[in-house]
PDB file of N, CA and C in Angstrom:
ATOM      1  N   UNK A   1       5.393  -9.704  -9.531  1.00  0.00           N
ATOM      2  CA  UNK A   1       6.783  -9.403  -9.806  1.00  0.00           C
ATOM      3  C   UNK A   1       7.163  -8.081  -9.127  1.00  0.00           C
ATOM      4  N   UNK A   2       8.094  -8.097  -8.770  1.00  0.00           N
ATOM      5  CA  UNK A   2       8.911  -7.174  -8.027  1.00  0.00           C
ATOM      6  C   UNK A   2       9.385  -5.844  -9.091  1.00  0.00           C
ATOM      7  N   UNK A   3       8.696  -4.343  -8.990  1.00  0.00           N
ATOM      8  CA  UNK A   3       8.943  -3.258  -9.525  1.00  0.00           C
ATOM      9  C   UNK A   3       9.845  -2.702  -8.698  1.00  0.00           C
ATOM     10  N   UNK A   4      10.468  -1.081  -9.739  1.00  0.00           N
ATOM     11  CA  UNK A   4      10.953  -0.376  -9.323  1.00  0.00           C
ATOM     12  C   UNK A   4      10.275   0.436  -8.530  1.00  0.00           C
ATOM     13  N   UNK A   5       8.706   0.954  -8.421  1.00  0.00           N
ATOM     14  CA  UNK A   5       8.206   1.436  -7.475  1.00  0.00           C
ATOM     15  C   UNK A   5       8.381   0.656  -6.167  1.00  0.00           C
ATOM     16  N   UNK A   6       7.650  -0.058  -6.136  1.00  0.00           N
ATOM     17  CA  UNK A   6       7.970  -1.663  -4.999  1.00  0.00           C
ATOM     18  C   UNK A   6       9.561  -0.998  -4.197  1.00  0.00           C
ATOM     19  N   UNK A   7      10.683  -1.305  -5.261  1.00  0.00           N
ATOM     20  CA  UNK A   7      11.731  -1.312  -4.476  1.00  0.00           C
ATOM     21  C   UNK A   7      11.792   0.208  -3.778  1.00  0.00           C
ATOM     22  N   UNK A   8      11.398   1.068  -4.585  1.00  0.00           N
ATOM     23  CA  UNK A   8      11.675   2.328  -4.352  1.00  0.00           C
ATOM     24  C   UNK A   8      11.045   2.900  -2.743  1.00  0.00           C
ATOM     25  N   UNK A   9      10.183   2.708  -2.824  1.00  0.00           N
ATOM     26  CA  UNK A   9       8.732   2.512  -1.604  1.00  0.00           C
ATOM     27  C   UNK A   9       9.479   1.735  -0.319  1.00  0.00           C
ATOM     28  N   UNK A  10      10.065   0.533  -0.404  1.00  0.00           N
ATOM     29  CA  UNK A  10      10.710  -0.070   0.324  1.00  0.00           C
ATOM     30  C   UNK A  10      12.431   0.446   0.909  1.00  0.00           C
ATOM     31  N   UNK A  11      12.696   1.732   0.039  1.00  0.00           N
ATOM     32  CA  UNK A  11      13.901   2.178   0.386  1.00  0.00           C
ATOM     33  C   UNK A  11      13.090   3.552   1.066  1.00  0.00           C
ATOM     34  N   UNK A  12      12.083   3.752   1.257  1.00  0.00           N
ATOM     35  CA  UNK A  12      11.678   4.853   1.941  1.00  0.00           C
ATOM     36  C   UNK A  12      12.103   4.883   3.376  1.00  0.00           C
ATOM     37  N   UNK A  13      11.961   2.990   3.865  1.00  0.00           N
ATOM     38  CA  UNK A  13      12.226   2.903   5.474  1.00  0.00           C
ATOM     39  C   UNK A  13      13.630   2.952   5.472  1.00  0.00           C
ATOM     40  N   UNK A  14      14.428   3.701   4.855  1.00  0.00           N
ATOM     41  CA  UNK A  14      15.945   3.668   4.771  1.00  0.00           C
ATOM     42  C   UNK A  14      16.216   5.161   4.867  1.00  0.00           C
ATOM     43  N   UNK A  15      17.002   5.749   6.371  1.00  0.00           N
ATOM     44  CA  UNK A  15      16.576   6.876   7.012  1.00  0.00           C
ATOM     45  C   UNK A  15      18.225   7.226   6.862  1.00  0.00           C
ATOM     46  N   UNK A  16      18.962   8.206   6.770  1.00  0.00           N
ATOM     47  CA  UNK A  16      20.105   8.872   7.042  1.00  0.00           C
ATOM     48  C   UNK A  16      19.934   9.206   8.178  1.00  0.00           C
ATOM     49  N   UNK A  17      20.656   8.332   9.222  1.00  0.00           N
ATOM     50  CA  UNK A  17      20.185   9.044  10.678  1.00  0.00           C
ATOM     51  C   UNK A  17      21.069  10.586  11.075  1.00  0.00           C
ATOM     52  N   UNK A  18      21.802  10.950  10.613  1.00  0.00           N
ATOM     53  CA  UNK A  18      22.406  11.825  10.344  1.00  0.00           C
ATOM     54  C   UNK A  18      21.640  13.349  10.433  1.00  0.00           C
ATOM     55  N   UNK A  19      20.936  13.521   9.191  1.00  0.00           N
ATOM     56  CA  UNK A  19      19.955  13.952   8.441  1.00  0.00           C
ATOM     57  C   UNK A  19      17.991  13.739   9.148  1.00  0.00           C
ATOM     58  N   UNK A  20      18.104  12.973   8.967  1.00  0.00           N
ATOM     59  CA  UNK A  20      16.694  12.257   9.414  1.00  0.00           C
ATOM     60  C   UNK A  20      15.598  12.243   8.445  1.00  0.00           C
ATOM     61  N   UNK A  21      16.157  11.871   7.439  1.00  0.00           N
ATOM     62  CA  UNK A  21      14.780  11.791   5.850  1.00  0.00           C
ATOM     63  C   UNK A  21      15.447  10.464   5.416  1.00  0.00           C
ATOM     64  N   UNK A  22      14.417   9.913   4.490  1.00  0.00           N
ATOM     65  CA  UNK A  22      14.810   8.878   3.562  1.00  0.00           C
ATOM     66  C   UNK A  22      15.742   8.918   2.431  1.00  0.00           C
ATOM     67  N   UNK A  23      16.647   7.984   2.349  1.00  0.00           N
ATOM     68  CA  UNK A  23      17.480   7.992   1.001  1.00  0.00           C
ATOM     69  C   UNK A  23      16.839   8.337  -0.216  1.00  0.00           C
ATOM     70  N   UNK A  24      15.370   7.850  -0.520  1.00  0.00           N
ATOM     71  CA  UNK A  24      15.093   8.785  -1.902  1.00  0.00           C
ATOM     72  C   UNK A  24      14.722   9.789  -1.848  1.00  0.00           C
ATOM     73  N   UNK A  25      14.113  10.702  -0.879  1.00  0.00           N
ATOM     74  CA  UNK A  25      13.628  11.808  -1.106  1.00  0.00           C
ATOM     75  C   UNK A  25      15.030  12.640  -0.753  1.00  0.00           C
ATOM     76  N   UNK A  26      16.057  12.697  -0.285  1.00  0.00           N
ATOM     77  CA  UNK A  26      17.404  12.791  -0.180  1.00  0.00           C
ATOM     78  C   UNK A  26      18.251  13.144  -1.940  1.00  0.00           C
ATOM     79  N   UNK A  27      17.808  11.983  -2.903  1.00  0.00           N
ATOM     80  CA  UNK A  27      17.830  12.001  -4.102  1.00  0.00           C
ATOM     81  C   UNK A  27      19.434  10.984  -3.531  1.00  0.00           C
ATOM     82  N   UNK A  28      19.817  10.534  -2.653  1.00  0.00           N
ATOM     83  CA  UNK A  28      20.626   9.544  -2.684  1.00  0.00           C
ATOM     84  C   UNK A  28      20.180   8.239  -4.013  1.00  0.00           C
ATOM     85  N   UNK A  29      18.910   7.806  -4.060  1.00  0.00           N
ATOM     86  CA  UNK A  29      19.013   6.807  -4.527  1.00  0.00           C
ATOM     87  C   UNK A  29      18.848   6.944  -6.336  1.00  0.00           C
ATOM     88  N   UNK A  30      20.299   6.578  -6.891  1.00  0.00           N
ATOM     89  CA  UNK A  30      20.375   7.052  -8.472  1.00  0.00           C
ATOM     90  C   UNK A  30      19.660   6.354  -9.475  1.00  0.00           C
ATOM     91  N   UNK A  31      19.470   5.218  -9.188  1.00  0.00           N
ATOM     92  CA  UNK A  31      18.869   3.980 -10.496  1.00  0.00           C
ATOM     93  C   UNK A  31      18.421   3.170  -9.682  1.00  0.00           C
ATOM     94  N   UNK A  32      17.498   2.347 -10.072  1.00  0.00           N
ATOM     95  CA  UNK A  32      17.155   0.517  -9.654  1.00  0.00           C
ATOM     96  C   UNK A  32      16.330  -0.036 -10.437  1.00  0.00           C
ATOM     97  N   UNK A  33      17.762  -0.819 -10.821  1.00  0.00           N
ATOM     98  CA  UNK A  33      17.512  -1.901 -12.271  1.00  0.00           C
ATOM     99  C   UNK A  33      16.599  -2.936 -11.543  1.00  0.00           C
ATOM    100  N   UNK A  34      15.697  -3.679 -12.146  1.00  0.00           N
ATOM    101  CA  UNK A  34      14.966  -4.782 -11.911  1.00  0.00           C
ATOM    102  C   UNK A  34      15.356  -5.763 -13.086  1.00  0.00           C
ATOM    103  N   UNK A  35      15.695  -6.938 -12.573  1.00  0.00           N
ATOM    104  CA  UNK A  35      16.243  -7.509 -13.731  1.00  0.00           C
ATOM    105  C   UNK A  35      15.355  -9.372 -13.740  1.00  0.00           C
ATOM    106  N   UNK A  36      15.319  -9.761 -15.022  1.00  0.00           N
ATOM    107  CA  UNK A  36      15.365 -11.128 -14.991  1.00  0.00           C
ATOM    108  C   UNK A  36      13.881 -11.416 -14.468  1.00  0.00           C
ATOM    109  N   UNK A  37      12.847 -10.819 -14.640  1.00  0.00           N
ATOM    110  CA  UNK A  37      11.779 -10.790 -14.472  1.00  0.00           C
ATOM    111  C   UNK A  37      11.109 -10.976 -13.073  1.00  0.00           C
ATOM    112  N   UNK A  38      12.546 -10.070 -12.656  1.00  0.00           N
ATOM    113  CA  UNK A  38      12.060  -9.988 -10.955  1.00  0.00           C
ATOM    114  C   UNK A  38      12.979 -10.543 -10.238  1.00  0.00           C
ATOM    115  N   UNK A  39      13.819 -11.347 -10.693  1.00  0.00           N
ATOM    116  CA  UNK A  39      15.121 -12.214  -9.832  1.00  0.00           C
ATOM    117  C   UNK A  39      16.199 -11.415  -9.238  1.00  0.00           C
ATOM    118  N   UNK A  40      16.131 -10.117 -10.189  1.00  0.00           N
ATOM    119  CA  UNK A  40      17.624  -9.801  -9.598  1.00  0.00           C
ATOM    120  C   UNK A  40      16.799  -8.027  -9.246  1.00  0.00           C
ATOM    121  N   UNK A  41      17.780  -7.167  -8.298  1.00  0.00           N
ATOM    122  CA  UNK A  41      17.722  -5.790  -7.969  1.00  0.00           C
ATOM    123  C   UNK A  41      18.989  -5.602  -7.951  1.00  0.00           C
ATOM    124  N   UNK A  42      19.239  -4.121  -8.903  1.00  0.00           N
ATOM    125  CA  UNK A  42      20.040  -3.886  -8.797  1.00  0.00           C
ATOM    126  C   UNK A  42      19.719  -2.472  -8.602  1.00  0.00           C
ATOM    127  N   UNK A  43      20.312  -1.503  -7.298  1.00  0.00           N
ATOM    128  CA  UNK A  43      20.527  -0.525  -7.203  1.00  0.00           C
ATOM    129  C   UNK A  43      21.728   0.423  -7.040  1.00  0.00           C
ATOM    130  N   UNK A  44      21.780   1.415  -7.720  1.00  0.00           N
ATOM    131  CA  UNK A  44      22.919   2.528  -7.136  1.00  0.00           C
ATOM    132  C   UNK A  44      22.738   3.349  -7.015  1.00  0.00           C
ATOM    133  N   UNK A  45      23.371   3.547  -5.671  1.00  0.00           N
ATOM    134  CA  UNK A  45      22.858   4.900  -4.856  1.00  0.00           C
ATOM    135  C   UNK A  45      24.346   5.631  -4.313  1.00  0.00           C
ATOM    136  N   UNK A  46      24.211   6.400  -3.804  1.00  0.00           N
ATOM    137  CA  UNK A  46      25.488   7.372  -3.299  1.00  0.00           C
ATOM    138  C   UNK A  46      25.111   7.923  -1.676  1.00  0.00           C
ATOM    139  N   UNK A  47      26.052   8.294  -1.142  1.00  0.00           N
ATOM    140  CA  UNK A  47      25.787   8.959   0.301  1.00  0.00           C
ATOM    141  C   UNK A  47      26.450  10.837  -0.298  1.00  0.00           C
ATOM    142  N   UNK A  48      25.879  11.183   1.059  1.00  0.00           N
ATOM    143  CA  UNK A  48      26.092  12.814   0.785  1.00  0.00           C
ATOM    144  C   UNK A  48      27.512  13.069   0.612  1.00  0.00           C
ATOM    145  N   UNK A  49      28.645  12.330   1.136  1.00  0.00           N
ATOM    146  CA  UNK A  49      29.828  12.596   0.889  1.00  0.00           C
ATOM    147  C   UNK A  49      30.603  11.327   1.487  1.00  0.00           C
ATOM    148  N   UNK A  50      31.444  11.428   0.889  1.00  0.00           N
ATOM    149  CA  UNK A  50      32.112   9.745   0.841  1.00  0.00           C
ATOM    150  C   UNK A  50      32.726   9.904   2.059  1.00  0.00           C
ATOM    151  N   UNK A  51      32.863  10.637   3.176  1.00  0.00           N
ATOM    152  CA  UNK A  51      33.196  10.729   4.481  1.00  0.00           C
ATOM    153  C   UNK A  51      31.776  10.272   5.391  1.00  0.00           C
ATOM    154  N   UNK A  52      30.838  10.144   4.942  1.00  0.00           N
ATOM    155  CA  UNK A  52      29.628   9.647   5.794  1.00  0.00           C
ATOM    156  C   UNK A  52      30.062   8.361   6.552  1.00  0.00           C
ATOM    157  N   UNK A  53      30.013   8.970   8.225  1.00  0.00           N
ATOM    158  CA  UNK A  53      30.010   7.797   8.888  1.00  0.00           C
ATOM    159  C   UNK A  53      28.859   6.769   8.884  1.00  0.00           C
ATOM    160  N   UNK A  54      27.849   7.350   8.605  1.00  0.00           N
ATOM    161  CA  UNK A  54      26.910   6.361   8.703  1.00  0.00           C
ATOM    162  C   UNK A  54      26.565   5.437   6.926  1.00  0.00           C
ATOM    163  N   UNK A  55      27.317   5.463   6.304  1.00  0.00           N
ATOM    164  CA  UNK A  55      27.350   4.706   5.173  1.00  0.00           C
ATOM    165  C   UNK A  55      27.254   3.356   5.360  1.00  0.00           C
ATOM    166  N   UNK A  56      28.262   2.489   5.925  1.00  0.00           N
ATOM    167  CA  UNK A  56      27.844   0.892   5.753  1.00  0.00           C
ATOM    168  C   UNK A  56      26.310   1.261   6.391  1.00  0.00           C
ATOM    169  N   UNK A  57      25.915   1.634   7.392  1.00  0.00           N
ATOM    170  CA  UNK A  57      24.893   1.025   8.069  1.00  0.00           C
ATOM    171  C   UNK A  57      23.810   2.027   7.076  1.00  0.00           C
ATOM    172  N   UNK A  58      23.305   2.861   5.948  1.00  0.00           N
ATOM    173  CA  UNK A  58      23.100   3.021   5.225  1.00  0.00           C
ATOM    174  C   UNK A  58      22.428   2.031   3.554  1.00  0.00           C
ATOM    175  N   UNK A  59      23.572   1.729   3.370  1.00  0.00           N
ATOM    176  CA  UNK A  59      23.793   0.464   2.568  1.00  0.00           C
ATOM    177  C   UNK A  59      23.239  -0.582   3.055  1.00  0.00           C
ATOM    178  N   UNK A  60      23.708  -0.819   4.292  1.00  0.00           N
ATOM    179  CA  UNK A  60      23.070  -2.184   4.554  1.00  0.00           C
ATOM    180  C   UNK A  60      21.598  -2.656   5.322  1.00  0.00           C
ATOM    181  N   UNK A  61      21.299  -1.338   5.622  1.00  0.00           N
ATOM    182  CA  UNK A  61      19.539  -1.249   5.335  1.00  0.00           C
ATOM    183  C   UNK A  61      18.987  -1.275   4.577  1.00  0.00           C
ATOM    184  N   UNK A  62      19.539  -0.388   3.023  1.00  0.00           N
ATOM    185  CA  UNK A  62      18.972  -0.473   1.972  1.00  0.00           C
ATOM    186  C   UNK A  62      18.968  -2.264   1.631  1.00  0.00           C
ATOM    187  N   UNK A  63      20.060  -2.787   1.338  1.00  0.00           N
ATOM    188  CA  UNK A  63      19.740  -3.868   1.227  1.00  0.00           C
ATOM    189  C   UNK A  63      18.508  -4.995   1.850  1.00  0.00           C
ATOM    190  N   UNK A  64      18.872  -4.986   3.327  1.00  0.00           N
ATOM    191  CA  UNK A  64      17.811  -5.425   4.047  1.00  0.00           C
ATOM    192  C   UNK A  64      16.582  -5.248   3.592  1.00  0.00           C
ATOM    193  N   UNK A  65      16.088  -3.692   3.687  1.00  0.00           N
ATOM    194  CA  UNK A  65      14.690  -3.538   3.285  1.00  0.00           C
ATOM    195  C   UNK A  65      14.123  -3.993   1.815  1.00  0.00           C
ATOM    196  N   UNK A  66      15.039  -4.129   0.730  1.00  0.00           N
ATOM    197  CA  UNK A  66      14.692  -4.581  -0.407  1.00  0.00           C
ATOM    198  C   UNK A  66      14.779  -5.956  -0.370  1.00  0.00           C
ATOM    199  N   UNK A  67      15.759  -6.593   0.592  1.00  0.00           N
ATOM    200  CA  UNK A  67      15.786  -8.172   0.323  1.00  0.00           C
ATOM    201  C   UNK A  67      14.255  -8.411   1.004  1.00  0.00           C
ATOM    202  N   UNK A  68      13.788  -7.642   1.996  1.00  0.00           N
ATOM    203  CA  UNK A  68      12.837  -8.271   2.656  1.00  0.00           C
ATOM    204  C   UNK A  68      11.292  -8.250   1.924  1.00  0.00           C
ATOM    205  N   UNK A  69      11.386  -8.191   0.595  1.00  0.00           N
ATOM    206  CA  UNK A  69      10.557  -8.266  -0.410  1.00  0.00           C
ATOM    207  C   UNK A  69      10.497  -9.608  -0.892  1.00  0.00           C
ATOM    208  N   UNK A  70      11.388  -9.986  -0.596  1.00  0.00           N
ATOM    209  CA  UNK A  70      11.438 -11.553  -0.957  1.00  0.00           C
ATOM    210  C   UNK A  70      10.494 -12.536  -0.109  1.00  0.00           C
ATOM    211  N   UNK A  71       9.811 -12.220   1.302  1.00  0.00           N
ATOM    212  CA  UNK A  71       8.901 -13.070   2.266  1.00  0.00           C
ATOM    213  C   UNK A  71       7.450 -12.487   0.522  1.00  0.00           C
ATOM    214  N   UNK A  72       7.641 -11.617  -0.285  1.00  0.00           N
ATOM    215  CA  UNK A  72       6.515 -11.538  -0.813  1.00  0.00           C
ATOM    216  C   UNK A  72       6.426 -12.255  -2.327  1.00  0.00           C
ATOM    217  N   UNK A  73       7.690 -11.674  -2.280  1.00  0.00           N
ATOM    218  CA  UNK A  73       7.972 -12.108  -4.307  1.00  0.00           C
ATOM    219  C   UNK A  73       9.088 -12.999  -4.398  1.00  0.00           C
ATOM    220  N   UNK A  74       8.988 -14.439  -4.134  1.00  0.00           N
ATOM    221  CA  UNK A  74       9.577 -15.464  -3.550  1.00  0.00           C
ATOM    222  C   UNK A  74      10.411 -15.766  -5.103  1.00  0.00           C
ATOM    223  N   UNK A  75      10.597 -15.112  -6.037  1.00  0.00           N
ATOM    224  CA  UNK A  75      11.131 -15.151  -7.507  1.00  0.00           C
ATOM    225  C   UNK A  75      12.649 -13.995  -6.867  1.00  0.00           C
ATOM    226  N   UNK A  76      12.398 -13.398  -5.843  1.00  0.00           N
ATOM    227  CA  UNK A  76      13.470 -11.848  -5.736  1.00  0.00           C
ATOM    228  C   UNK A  76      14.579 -13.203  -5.332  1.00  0.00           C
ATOM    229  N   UNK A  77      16.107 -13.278  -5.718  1.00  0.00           N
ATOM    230  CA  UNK A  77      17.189 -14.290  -5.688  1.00  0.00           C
ATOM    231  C   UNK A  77      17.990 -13.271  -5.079  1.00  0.00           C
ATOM    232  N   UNK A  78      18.282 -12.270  -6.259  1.00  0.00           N
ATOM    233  CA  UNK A  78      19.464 -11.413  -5.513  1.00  0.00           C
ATOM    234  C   UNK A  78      19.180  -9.645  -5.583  1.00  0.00           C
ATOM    235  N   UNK A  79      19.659  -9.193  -4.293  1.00  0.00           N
ATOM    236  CA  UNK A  79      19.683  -7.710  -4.296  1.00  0.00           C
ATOM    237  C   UNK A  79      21.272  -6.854  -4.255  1.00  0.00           C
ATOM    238  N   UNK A  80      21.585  -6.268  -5.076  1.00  0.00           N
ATOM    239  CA  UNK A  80      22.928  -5.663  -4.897  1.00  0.00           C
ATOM    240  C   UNK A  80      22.765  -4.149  -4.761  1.00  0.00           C
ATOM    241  N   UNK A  81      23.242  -3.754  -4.235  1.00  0.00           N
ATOM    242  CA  UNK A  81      23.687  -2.120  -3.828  1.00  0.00           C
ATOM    243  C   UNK A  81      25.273  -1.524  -4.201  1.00  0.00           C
ATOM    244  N   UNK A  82      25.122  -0.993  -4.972  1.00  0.00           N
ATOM    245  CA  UNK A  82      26.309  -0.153  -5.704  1.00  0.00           C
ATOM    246  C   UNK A  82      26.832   1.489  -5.365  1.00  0.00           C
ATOM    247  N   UNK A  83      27.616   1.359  -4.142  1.00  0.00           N
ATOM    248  CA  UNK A  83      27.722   2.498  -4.488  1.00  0.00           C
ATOM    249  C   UNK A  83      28.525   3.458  -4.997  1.00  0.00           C
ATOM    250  N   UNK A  84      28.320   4.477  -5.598  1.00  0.00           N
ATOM    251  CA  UNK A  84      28.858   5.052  -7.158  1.00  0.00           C
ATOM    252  C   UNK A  84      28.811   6.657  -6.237  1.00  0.00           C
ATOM    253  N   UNK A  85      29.949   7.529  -7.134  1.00  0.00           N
ATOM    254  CA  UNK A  85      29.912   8.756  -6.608  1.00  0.00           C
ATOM    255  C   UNK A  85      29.650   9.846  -7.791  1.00  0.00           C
ATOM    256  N   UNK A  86      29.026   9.513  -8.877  1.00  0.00           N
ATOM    257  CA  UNK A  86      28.981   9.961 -10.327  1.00  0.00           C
ATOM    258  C   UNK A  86      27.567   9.791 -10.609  1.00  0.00           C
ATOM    259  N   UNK A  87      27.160  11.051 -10.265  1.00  0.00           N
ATOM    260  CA  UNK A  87      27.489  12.284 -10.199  1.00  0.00           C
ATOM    261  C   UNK A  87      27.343  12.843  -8.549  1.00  0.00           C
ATOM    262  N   UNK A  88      28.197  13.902  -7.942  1.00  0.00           N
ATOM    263  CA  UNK A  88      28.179  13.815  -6.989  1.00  0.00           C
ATOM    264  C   UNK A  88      27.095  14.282  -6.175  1.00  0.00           C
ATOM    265  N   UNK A  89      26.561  13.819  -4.957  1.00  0.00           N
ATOM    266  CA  UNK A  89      25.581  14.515  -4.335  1.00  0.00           C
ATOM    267  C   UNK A  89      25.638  15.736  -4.387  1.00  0.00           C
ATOM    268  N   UNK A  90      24.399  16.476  -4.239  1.00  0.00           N
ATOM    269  CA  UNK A  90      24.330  17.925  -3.811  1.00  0.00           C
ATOM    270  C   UNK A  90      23.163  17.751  -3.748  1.00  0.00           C
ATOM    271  N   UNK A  91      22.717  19.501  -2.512  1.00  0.00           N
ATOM    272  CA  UNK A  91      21.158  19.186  -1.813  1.00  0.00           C
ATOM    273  C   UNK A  91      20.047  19.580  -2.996  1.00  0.00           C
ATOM    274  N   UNK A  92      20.832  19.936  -4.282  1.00  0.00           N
ATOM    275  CA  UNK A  92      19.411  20.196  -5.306  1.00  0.00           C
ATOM    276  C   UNK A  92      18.736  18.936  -5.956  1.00  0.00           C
ATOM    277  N   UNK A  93      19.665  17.844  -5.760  1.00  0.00           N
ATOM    278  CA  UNK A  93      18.577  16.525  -6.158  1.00  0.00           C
ATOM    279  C   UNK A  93      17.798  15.810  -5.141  1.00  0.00           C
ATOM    280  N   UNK A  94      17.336  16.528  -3.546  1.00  0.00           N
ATOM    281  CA  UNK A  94      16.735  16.452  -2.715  1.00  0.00           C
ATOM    282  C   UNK A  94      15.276  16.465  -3.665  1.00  0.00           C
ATOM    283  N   UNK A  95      14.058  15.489  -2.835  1.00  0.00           N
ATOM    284  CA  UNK A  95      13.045  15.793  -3.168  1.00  0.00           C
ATOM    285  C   UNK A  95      12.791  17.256  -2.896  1.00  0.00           C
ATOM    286  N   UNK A  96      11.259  18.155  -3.003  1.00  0.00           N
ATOM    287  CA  UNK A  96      10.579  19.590  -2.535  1.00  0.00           C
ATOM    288  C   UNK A  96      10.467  19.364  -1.320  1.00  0.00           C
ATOM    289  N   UNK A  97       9.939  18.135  -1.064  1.00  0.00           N
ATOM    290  CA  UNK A  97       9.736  18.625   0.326  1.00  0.00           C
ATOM    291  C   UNK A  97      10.597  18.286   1.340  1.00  0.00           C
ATOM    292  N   UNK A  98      11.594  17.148   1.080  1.00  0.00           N
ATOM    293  CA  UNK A  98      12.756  17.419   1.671  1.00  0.00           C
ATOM    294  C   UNK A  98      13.225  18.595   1.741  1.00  0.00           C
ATOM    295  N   UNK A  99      13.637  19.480   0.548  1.00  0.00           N
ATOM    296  CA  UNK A  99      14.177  20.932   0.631  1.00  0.00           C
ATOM    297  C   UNK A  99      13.699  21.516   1.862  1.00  0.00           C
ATOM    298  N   UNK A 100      12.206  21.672   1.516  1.00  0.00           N
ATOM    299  CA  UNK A 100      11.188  22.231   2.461  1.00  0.00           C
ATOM    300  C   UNK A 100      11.544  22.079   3.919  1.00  0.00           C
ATOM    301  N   UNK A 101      11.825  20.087   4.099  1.00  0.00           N
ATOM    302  CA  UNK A 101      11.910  19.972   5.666  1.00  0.00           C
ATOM    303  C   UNK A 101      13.205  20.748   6.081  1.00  0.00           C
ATOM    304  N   UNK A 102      14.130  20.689   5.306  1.00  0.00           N
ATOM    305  CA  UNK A 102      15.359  20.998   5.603  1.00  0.00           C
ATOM    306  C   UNK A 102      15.564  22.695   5.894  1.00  0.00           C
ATOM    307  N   UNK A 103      14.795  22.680   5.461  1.00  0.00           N
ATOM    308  CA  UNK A 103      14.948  24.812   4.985  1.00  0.00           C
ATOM    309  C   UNK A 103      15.618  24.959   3.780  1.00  0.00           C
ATOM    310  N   UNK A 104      16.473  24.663   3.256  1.00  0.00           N
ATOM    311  CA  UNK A 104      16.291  24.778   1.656  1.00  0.00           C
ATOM    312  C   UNK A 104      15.195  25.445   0.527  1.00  0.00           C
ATOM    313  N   UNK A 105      15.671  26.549  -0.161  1.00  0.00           N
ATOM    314  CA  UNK A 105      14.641  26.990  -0.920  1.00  0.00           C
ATOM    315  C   UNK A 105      15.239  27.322  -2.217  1.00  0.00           C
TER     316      UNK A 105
END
């Protein structure tokens, strides 16, 4: 069955090309519900500011990379991506070592 680590791990290959780190260590990615004993994903995540040009193509990697869990866990039906601006980004819900890469201290 398909976890939230699983999904989480799988949103790692999901890069802000912008930026150049992953959406979770970013702290973009807010929740991901696993639902229905693996059938459904539900995530919500946010971009750094709702002016991000690179948002659809953002989103729609995240999706990709989580649907593509499904060649494994042939139970995964549906993946949704939500995105929500509550509460708003800022660089302190960056992972450390994001901070770190970034210069952030």
């Amino acid at each position: 069955m398909v976890t939230e680590e699983m999904v989480r791990t799988a949103l790692k290959n999901v890069y802000d090309p912008e930026i150049g780190l992953d959406i979770v260590n970013l702290g973009l990615v807010y929740n991901v519900d696993v639902q229905d004993q693996g059938k459904k994903v539900q995530i919500d995540m946010t971009l750094t500011t709702p002016a991000c040009p690179a948002g659809p193509q953002i989103i729609d990697q995240a999706r990709r990379e989580v649907g593509a869990l499904k060649d494994v866990f042939k139970e995964l039906e549906d993946v949704s991506v939500n995105l929500v601006w509550t509460p708003f980004w800022n660089p302190s819900m960056m992972s450390e070592d994001a901070r770190e890469e970034l210069g952030f201290f």
